[in-house]
Protein backbone atom coordinates (compact mmCIF):
# COMPACT_ATOMS: atom_id res chain seq x y z
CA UNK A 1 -28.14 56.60 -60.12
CA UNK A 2 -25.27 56.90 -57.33
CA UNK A 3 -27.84 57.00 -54.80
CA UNK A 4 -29.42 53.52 -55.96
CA UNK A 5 -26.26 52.53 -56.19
CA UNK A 6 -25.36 52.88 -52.69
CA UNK A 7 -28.94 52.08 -51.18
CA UNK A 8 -28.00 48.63 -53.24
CA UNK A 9 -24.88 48.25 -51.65
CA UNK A 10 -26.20 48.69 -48.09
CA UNK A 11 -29.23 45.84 -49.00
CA UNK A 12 -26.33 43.91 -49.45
CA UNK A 13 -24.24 44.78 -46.67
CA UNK A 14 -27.17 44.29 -44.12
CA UNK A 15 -28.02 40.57 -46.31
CA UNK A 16 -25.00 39.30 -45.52
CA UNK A 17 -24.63 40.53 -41.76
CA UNK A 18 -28.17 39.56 -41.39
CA UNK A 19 -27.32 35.37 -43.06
CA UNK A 20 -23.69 35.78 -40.80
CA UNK A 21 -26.08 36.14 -37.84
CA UNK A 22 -28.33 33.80 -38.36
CA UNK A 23 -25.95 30.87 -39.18
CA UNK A 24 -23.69 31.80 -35.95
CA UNK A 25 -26.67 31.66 -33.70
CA UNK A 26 -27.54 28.11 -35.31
CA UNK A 27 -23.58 26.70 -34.80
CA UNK A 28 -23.66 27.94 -31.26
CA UNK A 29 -26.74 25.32 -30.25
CA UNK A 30 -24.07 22.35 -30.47
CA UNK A 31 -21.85 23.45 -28.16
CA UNK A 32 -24.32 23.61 -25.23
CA UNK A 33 -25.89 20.44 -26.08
CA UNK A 34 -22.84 18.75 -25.75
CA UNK A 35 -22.07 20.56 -22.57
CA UNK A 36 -25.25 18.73 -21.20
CA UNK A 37 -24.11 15.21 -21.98
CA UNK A 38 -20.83 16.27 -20.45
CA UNK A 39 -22.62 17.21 -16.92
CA UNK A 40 -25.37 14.49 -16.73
CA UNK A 41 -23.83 11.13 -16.28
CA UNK A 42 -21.08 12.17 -13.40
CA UNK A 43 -21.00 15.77 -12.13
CA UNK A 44 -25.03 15.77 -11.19
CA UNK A 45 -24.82 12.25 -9.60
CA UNK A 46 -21.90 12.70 -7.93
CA UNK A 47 -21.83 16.25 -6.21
CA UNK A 48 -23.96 19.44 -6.10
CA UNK A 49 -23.81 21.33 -9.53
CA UNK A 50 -21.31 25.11 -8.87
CA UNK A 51 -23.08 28.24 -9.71
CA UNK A 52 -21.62 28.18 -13.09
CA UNK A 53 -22.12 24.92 -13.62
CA UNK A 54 -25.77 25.31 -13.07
CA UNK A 55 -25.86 28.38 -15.28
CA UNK A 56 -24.32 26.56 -18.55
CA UNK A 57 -27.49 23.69 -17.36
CA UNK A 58 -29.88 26.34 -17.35
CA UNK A 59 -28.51 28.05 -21.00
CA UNK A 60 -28.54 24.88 -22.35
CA UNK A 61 -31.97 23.15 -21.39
CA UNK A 62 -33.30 27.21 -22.89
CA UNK A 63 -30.92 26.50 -26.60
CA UNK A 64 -32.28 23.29 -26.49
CA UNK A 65 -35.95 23.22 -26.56
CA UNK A 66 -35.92 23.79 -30.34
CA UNK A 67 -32.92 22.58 -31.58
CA UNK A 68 -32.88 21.73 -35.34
CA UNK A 69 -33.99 18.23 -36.37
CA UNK A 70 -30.40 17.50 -37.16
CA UNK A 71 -29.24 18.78 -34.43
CA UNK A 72 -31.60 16.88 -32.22
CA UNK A 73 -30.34 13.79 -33.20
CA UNK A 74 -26.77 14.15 -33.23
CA UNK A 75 -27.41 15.06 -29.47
CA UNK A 76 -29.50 11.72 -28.67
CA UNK A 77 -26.10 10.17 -30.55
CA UNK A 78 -23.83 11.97 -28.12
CA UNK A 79 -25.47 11.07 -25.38
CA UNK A 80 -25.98 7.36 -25.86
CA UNK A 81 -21.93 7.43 -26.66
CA UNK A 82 -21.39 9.40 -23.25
CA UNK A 83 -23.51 6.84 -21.22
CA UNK A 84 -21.60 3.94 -22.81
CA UNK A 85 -18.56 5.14 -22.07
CA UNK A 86 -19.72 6.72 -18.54
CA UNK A 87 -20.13 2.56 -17.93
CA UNK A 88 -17.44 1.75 -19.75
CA UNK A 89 -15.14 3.72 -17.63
CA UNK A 90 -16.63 2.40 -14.18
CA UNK A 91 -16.34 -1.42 -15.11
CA UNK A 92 -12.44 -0.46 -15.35
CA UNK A 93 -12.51 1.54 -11.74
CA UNK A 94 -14.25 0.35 -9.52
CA UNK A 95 -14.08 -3.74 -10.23
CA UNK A 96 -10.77 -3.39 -9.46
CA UNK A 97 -11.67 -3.32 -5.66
CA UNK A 98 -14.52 -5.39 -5.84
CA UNK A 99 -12.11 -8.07 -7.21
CA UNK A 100 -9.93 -7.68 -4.36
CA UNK A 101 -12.50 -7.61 -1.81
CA UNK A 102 -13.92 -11.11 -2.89
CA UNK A 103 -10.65 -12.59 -3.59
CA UNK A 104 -9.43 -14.78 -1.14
CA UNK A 105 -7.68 -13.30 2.43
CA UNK A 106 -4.58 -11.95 2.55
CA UNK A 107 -2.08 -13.80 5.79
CA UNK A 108 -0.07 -12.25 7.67
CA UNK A 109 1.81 -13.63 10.16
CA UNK A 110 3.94 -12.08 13.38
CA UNK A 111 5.67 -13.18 16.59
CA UNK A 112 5.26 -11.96 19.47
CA UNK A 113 7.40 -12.19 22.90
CA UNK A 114 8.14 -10.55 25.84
CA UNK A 115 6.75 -6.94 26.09
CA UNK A 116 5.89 -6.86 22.47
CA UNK A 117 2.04 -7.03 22.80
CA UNK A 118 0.76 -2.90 22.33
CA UNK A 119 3.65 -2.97 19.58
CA UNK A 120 2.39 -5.79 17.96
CA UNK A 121 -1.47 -4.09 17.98
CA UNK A 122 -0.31 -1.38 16.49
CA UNK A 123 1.30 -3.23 13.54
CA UNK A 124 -2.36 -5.06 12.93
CA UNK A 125 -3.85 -1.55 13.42
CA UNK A 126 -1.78 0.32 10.87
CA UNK A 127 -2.24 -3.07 8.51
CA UNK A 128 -6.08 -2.62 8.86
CA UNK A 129 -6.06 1.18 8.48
CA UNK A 130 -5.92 1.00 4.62
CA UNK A 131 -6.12 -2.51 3.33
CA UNK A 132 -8.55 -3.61 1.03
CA UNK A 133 -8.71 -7.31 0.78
CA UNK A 134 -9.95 -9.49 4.56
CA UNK A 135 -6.44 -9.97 6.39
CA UNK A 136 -6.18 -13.45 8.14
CA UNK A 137 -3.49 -12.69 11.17
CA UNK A 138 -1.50 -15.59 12.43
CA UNK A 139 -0.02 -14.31 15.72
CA UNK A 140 2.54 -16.48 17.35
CA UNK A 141 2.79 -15.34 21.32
CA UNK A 142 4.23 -16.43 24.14
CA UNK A 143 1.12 -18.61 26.41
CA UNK A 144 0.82 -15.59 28.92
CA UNK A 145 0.41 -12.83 26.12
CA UNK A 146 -1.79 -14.92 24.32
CA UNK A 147 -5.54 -13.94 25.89
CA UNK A 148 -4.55 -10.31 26.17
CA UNK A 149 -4.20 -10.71 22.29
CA UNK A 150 -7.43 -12.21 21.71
CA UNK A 151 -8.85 -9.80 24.64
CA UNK A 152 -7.81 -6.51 22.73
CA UNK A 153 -8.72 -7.19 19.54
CA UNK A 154 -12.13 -8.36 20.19
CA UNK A 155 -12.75 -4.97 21.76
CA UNK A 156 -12.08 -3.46 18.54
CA UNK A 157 -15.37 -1.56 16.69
CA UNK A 158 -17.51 -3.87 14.74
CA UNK A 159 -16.84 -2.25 11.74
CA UNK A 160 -13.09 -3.11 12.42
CA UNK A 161 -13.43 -6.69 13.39
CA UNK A 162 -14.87 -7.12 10.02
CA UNK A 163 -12.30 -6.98 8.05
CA UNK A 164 -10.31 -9.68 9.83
CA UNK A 165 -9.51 -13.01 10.68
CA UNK A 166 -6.93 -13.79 13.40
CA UNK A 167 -5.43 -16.96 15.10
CA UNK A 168 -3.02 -17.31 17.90
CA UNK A 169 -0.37 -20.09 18.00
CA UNK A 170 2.06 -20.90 20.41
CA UNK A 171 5.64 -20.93 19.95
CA UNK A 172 6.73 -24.40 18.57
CA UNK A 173 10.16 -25.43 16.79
CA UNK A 174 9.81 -28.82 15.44
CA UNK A 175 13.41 -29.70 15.08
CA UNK A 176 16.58 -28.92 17.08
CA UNK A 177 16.36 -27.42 20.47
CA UNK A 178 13.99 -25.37 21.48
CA UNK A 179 15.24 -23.53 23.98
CA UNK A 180 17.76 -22.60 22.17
CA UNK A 181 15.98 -21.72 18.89
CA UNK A 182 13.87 -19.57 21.76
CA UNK A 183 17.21 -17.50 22.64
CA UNK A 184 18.28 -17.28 19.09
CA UNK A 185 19.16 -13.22 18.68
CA UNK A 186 15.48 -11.94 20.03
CA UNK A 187 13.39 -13.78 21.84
CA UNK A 188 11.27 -16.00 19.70
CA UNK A 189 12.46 -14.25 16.71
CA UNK A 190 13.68 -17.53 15.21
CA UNK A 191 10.06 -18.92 15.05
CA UNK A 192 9.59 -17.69 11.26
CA UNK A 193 11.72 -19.91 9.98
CA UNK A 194 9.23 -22.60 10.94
CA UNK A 195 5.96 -21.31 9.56
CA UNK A 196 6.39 -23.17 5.97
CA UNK A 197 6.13 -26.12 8.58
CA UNK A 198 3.29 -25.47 10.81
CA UNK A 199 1.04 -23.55 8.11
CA UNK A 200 0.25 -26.31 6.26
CA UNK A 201 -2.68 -25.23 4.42
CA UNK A 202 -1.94 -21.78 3.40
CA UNK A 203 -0.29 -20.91 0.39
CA UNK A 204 1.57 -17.63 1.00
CA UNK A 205 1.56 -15.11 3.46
CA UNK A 206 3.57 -11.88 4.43
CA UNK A 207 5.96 -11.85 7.59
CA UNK A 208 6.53 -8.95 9.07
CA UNK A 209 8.55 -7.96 12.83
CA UNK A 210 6.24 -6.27 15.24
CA UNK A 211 8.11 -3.06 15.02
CA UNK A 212 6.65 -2.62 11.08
CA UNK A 213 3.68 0.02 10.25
CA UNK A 214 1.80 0.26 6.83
CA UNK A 215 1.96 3.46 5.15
CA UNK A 216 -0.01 2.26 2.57
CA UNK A 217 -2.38 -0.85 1.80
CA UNK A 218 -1.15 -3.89 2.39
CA UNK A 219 -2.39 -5.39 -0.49
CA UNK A 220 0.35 -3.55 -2.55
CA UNK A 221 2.96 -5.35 -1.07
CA UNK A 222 1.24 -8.27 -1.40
CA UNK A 223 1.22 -7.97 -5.03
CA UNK A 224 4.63 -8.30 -5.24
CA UNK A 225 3.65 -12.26 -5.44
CA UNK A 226 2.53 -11.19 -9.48
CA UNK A 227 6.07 -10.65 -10.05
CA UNK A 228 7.67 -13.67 -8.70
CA UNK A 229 8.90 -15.75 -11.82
CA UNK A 230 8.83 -19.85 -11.25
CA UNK A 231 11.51 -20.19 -9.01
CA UNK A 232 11.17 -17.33 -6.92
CA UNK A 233 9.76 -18.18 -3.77
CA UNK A 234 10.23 -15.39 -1.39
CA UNK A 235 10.91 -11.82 -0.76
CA UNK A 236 13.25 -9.65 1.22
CA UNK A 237 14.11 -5.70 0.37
CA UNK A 238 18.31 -5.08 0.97
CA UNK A 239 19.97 -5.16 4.20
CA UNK A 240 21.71 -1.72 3.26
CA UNK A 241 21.82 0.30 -0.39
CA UNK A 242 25.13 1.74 0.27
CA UNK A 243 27.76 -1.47 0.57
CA UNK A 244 30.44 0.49 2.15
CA UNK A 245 28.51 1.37 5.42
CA UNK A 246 26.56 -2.04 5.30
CA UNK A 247 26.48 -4.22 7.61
CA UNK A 248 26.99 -7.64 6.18
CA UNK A 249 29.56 -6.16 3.20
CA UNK A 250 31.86 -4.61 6.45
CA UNK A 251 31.54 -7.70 9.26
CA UNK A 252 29.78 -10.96 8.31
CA UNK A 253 31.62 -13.96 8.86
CA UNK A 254 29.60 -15.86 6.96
CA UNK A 255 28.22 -15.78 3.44
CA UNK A 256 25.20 -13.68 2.62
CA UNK A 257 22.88 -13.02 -0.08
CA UNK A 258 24.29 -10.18 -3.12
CA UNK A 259 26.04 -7.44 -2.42
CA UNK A 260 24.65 -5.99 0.79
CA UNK A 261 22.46 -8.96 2.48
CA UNK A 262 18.76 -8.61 2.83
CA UNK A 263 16.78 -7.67 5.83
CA UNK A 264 14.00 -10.31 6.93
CA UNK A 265 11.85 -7.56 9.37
CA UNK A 266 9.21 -7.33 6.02
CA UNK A 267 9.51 -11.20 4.04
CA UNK A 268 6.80 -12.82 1.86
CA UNK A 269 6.89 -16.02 1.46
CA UNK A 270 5.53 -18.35 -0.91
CA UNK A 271 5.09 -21.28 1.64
CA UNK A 272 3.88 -23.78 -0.98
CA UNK A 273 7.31 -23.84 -3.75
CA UNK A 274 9.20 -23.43 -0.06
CA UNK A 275 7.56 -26.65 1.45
CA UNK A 276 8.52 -28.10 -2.18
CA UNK A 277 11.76 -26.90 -2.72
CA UNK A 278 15.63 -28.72 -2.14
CA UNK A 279 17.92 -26.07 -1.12
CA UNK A 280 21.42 -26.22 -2.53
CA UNK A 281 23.56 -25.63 0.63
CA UNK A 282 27.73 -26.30 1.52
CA UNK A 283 26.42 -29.52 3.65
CA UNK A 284 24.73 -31.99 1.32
CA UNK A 285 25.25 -31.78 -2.59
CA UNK A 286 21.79 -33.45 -3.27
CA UNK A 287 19.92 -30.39 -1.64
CA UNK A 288 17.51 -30.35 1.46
CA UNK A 289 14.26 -29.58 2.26
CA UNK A 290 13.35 -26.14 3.93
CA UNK A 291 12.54 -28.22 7.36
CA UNK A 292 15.85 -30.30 7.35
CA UNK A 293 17.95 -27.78 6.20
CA UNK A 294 17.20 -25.66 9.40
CA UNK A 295 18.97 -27.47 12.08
CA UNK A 296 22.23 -28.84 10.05
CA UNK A 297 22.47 -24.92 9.16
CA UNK A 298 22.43 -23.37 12.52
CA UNK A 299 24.81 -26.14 14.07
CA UNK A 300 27.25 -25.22 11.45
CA UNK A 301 27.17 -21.48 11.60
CA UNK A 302 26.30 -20.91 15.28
CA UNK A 303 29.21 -19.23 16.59
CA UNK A 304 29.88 -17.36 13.16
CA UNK A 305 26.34 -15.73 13.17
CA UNK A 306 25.05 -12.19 14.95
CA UNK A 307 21.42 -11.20 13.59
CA UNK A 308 20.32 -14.93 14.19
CA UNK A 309 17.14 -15.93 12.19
CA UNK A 310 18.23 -13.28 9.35
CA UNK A 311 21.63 -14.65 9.31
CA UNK A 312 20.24 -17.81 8.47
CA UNK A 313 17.92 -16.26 5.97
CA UNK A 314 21.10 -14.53 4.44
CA UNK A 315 22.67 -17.93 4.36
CA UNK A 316 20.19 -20.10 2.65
CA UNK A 317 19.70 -17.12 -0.25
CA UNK A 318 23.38 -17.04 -0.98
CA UNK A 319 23.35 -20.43 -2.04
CA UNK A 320 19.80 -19.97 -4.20
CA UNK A 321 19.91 -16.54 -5.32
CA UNK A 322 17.47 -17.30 -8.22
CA UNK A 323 14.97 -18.27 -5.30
CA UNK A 324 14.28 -14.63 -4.00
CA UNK A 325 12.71 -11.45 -4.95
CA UNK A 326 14.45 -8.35 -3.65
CA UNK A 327 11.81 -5.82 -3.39
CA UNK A 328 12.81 -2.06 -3.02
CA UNK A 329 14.06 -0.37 0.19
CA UNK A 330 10.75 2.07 0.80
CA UNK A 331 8.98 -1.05 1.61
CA UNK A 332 11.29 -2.22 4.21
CA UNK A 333 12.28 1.48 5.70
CA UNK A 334 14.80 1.44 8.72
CA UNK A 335 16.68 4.28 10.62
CA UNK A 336 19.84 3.11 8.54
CA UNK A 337 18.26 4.28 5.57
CA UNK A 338 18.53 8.04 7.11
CA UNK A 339 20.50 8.01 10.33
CA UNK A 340 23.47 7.61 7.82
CA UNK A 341 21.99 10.64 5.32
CA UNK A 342 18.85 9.36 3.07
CA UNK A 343 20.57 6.61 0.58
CA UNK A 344 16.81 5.12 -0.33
CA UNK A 345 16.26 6.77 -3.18
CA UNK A 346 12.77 4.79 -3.51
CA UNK A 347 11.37 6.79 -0.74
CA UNK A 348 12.79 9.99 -1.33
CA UNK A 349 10.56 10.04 -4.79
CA UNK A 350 7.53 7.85 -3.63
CA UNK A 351 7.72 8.17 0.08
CA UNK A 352 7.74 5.34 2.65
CA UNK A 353 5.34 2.38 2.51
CA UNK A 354 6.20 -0.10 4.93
CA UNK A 355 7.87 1.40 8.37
CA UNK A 356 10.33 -0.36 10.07
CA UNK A 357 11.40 0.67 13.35
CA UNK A 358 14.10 -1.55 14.45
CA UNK A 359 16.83 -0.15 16.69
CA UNK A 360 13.56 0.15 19.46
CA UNK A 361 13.22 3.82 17.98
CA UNK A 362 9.54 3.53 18.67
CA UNK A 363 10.38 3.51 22.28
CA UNK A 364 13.14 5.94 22.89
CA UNK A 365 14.33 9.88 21.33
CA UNK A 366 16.86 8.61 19.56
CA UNK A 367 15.28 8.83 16.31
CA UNK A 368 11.91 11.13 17.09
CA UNK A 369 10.55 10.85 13.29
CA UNK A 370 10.23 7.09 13.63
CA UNK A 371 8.23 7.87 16.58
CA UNK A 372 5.76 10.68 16.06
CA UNK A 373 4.59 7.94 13.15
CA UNK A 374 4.13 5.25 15.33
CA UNK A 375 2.40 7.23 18.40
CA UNK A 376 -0.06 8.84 15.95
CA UNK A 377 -1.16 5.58 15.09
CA UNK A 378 -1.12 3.70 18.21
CA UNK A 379 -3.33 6.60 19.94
CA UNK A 380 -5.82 7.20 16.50
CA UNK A 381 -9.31 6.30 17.28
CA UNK A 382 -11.03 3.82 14.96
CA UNK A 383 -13.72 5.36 12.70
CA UNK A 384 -12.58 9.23 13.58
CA UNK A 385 -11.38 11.06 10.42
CA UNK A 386 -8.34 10.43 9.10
CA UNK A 387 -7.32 13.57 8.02
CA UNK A 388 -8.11 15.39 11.56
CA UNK A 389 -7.12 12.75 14.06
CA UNK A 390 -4.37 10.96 12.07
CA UNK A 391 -2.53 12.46 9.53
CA UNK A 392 -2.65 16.07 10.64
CA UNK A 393 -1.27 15.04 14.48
CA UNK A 394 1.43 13.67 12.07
CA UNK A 395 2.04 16.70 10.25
CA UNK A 396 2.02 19.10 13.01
CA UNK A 397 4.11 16.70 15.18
CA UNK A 398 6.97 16.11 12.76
CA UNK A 399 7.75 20.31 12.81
CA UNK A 400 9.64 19.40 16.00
CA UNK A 401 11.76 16.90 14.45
CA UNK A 402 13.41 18.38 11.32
CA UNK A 403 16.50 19.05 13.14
CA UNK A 404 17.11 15.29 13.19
CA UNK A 405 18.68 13.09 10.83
CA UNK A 406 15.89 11.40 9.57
CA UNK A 407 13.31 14.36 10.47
CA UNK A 408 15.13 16.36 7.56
CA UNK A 409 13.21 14.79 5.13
CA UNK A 410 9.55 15.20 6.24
CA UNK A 411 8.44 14.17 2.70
CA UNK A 412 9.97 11.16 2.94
CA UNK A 413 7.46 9.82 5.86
CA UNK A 414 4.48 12.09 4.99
CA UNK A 415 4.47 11.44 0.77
CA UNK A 416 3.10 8.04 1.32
CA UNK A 417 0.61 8.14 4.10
CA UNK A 418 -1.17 11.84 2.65
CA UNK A 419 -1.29 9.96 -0.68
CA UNK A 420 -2.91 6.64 1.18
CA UNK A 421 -5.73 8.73 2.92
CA UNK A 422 -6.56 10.55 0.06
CA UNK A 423 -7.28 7.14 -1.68
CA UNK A 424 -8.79 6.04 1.48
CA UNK A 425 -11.26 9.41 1.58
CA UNK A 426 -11.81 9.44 -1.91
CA UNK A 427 -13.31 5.54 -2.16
CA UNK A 428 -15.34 5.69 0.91
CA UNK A 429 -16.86 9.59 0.85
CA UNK A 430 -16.40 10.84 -2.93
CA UNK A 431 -17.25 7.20 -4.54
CA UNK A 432 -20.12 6.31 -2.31
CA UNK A 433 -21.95 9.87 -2.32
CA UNK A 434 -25.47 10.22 -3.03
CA UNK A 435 -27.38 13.27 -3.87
CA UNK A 436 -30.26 13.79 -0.78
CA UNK A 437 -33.78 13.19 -2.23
């Protein structure tokens, strides 16, 4: 009797080991069906399957060749799901450049005198580096620099010239005197004042100083124009972020704009509400136009003014603060904002996007950081990688500087840029990838 008892026990034993088993072995089926659905719409596509990547494939085609009915059509479910929101997922990523490639140009406009002209290249280079949208240049020049302009550029690659649009204009004032708007603080710097009068026909545009270089695309500053409320019609980042070593808060002798002034090197402006706008001013209660506010302003502040054009800038904002958009200081970044010890705290946790190298650091050792940037650039062949001929020169270049005062902060000048040309890589080599046939 014991020993039927215990043979009976075993039966059991081995039953239920023997039902565990079988039920385990049917649970574990789902798993690598879903793992297929998982690889199929992106990974195989995209890039060559890793070694364990094709073994999971391999396991899973094998567990499913006789999946269980139910089984079998949960997986056709899952994978009709996965392909809907494989799609779904790249009508939200990659529209969002298409968009901005058929949208209309982007303007940009710079002025250009003296000795200015491989500076000024440089600029458009950097700009076309990493844009997305068609850039339309208007480049004001002196008559002598003009057909070098037009010379250089059109020796630019194909693939380069492509992406842009330029025009040259001569330098023009269309009130006052022009010789002496000519001599106003740098030569010919005064001549943005006058582009909401000779671009008629377009509607905004970004002004930058020759001395700027992108970090980053330009159509991310140019979005700042989303942000504008209705009666902003401009945009200017601060002259300083510290008051008590700026500028304008220490000497001006005339008002300025807030708290600190604004610097004009990196301005959008809405050219449309400016060309439509009276500015309130301490001349004319009523208000004036932007045009015949221009003269009456300079005659009055003249000998009270130092940064010229800017000045003027600074003057007309004071009196219509609600008029601009103060954009932060990493997209306007000057030696002041490190020479002093880094007070932009915008580029110390994003890095720098627009480069401004006033002061003529480009050009001298004063401050090297400034100028390792702009020499990489100005010497990077078009269509070379990026990485290799760009940001790495960069990188390796910028060891010798970190005993400067604005070399300290390498991260500050490389965040930005290494960030950019990862983008940059990853739309035009990941994105655009196709598996050999």
């Amino acid at each position: 009797m014991r020993i039927h008892c215990r043979v009976l026990v075993l039966a059991l034993c081995l039953g239920v080991f023997l039902l565990l088993y079988f039920l385990g072995g049917n649970t574990a089926d789902e798993p690598l069906l879903k793992q297929v659905v998982i690889l199929k719409p992106e990974e195989k596509r995209n890039s060559s399957p890793s070694p364990s990547e094709l073994g999971r494939d391999v396991a899973a085609k094998f567990a499913a060749k006789k999946p269980p009915l139910k089984a079998r059509k949960e997986g056709k479910a899952v994978i009709k799901v996965a392909n809907a929101k494989s799609k779904q997922r790249s009508n939200v990523g990659r529209p969002v450049t298409k968009r901005a490639r058929a949208g209309e140009d982007m303007h940009l406009a710079v002025v250009a005198c003296g000795n200015r002209l491989d500076e000024t290249l440089t600029m458009v280079k950097s700009a076309l580096l990493f844009s997305l949208k068609k850039i339309t240049f208007h480049i004001f020049a002196e008559d002598p620099l003009a057909p070098l302009f037009e010379e250089r550029l059109k020796q630019w690659p194909r693939s380069v010239t492509a992406k842009f649009h330029f025009t040259i204009y001569p330098i023009t004032f269309s009130v006052g005197d022009a010789e002496e708007w000519k001599k106003l603080f740098k030569p010919c710097a005064a001549q943005r004042l006058f582009l909401p009068v000779i671009l008629k026909d377009v509607d905004s545009l970004l002004y930058v100083d020759t001395d700027v270089l992108f970090l980053r695309p330009m159509d991310d500053v140019w979005s700042f124009f989303k942000a504008f409320n209705s009666s902003q019609l401009a945009a200017m980042a601060p002259e300083h972020e510290v008051p008590k070593i700026g500028w304008y808060s220490r000497f001006a002798r005339h008002p300025f704009y807030g708290v600190t002034g604004v610097n004009s090197g990196v301005m959008l402006m809405n050219l449309t509400r400016i060309r439509s706008t009276l500015f309130k001013n301490s001349m004319i209660p009523s208000g004036l136009s932007w045009e015949d506010l221009l003269n009456p302003l300079y005659q009055k502040y003249k000998n009270h003014i130092t940064w010229g054009d800017q000045d003027l800038l600074n003057i007309i904002f004071h009196y219509n603060p609600e008029c601009l958009f103060i954009f932060p200081c990493q997209w306007n970044y000057r030696p002041d904002h490190c020479m002093y010890g880094s007070n932009c705290k915008g580029a110390e946790q994003e890095g720098v996007s627009i480069l401004h190298g006033n002061r003529g650091v480009y050009h001298d050792d004063k401050q090297p950081a400034f100028k390792v940037v702009y020499d990489a650039i100005r010497d990077y062949p078009f269509e070379d990688n990026m990485f290799q001929s760009l940001f790495y020169p960069i990188q390796t270049k910028f060891l010798d500087t970190v005993n400067t005062l604005c070399g300290r902060i390498p991260q500050v000048f490389l965040k930005q840029i290494e960030k950019t040309m990862r983008k940059v890589f990853e739309d035009k080599v990941i994105r655009h990838a196709r598996p050999r046939k």
